[in-house]
Protein backbone atom coordinates (compact mmCIF):
# COMPACT_ATOMS: atom_id res chain seq x y z
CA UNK A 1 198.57 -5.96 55.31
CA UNK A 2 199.51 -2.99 57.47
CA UNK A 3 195.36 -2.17 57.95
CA UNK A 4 195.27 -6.15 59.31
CA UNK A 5 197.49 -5.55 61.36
CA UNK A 6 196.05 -2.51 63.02
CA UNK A 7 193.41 -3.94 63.18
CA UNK A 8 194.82 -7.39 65.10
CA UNK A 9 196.24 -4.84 67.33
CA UNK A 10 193.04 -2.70 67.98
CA UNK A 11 191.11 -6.24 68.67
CA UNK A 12 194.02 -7.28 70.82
CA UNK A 13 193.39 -4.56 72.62
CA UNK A 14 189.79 -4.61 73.04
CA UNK A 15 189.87 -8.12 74.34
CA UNK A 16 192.54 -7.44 76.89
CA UNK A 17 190.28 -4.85 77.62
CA UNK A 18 187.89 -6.74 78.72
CA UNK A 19 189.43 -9.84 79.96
CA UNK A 20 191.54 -7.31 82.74
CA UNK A 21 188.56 -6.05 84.32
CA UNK A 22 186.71 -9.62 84.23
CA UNK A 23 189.84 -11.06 86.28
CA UNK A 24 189.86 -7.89 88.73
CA UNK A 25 186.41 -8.21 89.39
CA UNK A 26 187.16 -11.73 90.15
CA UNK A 27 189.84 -11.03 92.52
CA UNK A 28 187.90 -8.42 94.18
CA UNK A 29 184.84 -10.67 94.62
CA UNK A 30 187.24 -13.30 96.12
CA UNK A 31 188.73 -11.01 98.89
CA UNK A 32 185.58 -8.60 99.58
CA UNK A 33 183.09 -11.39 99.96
CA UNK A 34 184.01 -11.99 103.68
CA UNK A 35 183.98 -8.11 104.58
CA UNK A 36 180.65 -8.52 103.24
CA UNK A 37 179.16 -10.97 105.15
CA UNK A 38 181.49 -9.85 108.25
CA UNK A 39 178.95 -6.06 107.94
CA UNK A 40 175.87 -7.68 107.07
CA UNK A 41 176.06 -9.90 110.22
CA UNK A 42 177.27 -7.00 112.32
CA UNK A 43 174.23 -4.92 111.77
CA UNK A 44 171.94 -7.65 111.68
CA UNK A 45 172.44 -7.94 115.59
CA UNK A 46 171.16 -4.96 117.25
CA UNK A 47 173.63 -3.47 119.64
CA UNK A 48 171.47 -1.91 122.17
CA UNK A 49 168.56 -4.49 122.69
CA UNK A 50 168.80 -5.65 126.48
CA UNK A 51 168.92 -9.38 127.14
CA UNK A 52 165.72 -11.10 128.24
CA UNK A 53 164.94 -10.86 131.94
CA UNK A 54 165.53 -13.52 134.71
CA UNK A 55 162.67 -15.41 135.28
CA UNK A 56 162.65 -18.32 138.05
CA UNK A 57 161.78 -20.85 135.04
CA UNK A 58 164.91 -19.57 133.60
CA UNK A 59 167.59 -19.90 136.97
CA UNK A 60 169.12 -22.90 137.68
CA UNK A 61 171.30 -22.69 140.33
CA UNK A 62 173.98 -25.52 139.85
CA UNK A 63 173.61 -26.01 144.25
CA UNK A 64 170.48 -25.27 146.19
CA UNK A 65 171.41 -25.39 149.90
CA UNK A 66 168.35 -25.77 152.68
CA UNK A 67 171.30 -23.45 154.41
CA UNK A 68 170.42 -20.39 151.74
CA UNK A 69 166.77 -20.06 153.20
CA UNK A 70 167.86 -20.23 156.77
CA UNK A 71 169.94 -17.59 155.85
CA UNK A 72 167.45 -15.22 154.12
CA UNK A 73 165.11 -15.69 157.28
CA UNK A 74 167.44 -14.58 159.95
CA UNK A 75 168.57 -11.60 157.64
CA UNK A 76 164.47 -10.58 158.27
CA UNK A 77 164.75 -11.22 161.27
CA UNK A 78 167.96 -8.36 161.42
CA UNK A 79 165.77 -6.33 159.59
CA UNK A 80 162.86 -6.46 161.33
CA UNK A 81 163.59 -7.37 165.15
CA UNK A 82 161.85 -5.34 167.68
CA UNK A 83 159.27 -3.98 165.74
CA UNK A 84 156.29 -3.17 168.05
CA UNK A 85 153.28 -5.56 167.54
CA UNK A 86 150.19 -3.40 165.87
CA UNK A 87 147.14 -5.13 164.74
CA UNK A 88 146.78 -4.13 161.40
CA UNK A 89 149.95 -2.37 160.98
CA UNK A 90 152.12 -3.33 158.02
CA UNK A 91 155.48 -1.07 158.73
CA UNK A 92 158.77 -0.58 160.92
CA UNK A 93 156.75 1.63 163.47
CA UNK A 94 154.20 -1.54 163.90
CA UNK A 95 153.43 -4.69 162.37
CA UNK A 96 151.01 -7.93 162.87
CA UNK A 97 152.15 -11.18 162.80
CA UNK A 98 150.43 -12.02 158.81
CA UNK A 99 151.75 -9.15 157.66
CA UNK A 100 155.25 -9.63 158.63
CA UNK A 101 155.16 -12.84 157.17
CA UNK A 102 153.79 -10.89 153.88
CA UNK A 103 157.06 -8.99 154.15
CA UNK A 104 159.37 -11.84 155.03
CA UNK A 105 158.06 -13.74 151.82
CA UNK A 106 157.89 -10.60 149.74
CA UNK A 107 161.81 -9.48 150.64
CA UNK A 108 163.12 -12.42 151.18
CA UNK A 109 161.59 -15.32 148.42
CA UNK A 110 160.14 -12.60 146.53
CA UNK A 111 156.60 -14.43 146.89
CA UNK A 112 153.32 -12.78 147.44
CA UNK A 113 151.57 -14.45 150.54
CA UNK A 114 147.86 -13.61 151.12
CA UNK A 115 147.15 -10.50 153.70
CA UNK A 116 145.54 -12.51 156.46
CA UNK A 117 146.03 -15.56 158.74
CA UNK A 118 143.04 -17.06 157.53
CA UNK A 119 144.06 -16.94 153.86
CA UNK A 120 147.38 -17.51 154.92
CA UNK A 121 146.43 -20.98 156.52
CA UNK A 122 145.48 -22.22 152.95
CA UNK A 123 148.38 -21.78 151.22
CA UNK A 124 150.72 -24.68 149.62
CA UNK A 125 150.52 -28.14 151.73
CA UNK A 126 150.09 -29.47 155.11
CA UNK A 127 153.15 -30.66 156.75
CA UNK A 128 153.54 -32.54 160.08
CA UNK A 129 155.33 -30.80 163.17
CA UNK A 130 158.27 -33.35 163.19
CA UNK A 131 158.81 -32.44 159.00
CA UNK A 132 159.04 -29.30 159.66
CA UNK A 133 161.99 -27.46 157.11
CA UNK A 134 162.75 -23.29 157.72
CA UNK A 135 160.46 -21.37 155.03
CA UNK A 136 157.37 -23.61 156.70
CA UNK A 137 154.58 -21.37 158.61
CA UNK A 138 153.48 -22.41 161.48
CA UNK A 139 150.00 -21.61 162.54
CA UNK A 140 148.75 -21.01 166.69
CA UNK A 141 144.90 -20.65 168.14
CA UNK A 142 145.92 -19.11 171.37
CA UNK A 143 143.40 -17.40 173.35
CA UNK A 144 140.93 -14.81 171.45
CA UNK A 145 139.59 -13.80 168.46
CA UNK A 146 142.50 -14.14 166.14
CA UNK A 147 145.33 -16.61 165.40
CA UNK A 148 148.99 -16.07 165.28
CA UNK A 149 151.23 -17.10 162.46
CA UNK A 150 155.09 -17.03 161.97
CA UNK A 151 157.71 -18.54 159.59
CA UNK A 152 160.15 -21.78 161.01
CA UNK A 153 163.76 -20.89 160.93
CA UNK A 154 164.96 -23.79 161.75
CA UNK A 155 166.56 -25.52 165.17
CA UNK A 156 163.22 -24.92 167.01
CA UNK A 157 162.58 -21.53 166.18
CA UNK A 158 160.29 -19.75 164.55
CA UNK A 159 160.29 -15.78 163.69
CA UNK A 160 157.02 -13.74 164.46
CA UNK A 161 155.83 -10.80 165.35
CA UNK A 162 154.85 -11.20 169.61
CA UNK A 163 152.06 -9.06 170.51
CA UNK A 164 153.70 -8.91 173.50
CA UNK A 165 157.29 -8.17 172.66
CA UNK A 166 157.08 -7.18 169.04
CA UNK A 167 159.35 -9.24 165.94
CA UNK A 168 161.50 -12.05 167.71
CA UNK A 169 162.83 -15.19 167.28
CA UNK A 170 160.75 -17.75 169.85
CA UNK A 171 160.89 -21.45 170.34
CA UNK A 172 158.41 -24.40 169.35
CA UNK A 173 158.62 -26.31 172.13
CA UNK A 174 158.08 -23.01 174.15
CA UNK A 175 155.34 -24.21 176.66
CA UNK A 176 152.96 -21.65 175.67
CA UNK A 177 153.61 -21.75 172.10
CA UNK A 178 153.47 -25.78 172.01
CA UNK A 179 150.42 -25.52 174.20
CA UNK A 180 148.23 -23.46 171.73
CA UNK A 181 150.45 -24.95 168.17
CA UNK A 182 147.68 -25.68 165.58
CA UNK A 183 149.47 -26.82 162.22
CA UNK A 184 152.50 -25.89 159.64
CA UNK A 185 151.58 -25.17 155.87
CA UNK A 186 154.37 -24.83 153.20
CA UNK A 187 153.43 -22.63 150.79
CA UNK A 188 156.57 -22.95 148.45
CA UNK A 189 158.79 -26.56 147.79
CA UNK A 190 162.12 -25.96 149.14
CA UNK A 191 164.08 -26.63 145.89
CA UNK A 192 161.88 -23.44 144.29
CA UNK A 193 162.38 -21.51 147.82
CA UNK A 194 165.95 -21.33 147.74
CA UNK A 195 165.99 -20.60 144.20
CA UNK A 196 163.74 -17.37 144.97
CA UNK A 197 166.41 -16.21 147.28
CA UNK A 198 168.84 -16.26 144.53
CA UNK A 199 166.77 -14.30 142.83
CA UNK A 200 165.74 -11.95 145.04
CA UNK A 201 168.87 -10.82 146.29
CA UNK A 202 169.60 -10.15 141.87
CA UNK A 203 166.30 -8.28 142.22
């Protein structure tokens, strides 16, 4: 009787045993899950990995102002008034008038126009003079061997380099400029324009 007993005892025991660790491991499971899942996400996303860059099919501006490119043309034309007139220069100490507008488009829209006036002259669409919007280049044959190009700012002016009087701001209806005007391309839709000056100025 007294060995069944033990023996009741010792089994009692064993079971218990068992059963405690079964119900810890239970509890455990229960609260550590969580902290689990919490790591495993944490390392999953790398800490260091830079975010993907800006592109211009990626910005959209929630308001596109025609005001925006005006802007970015005049701040050129800061940057780049009274620069001497060079033919075939392409710097501060003397430019020609496609290669300032190479510059203008490059700084300011952060678009790559063609080197020449020629090329230049084939770029985006044909627009009439009285549809002319600032970011438009307008196109001259005055006398000689080359023509002249510059970018409309808007109000009747244009900016261009004057091989005359270097970078400037001149007017349309200018008698000699209206005199020897030939036609306006626009190389880049507004909406698309403005929303290169955005990112240009991020650039």
């Amino acid at each position: 009787m007294l060995r069944r007993t033990a023996m009741g005892l010792a089994l009692a025991m064993v079971i218990s045993g068992c059963t405690a660790p079964v119900k810890q491991q239970q509890v455990n499971a229960q609260y550590s899950l969580p902290l689990v899942k919490s790591r495993t996400v944490a390392v999953s996303i790398p800490r260091d990995v830079p975010p993907p860059p800006q592109t211009l099919q990626d910005f959209r501006p929630q308001v596109v102002s025609p005001t925006v490119i005006r802007r970015a043309l005049l701040d050129e034309h800061q940057r780049w008034v009274g620069t001497p007139y060079v033919l075939g220069g392409t710097t501060h100490r003397g430019i020609d008038c496609s290669a300032l507008m190479q510059h203008v488009f490059g700084e300011a829209f952060s678009f790559e126009l063609p080197r020449t006036t020629e090329e230049q002259v084939l770029e985006g669409s044909r627009v009439t003079e009285t549809n002319l919007k600032a970011g438009d280049l307008v196109f001259f044959r005055p006398p000689g061997p080359y023509n002249h190009v510059g970018v409309y700012v808007g109000d009747g002016y244009f900016l261009h380099a004057s091989a005359s009087q270097g970078v400037k701001l001149s007017r349309l209806d200018n008698v000699y400029w209206k005199r020897y005007y030939w036609q306006a391309r626009r190389p880049v839709e507004r909406t698309q324009l403005a929303q290169r000056v955005m990112l240009a100025s991020e650039g």
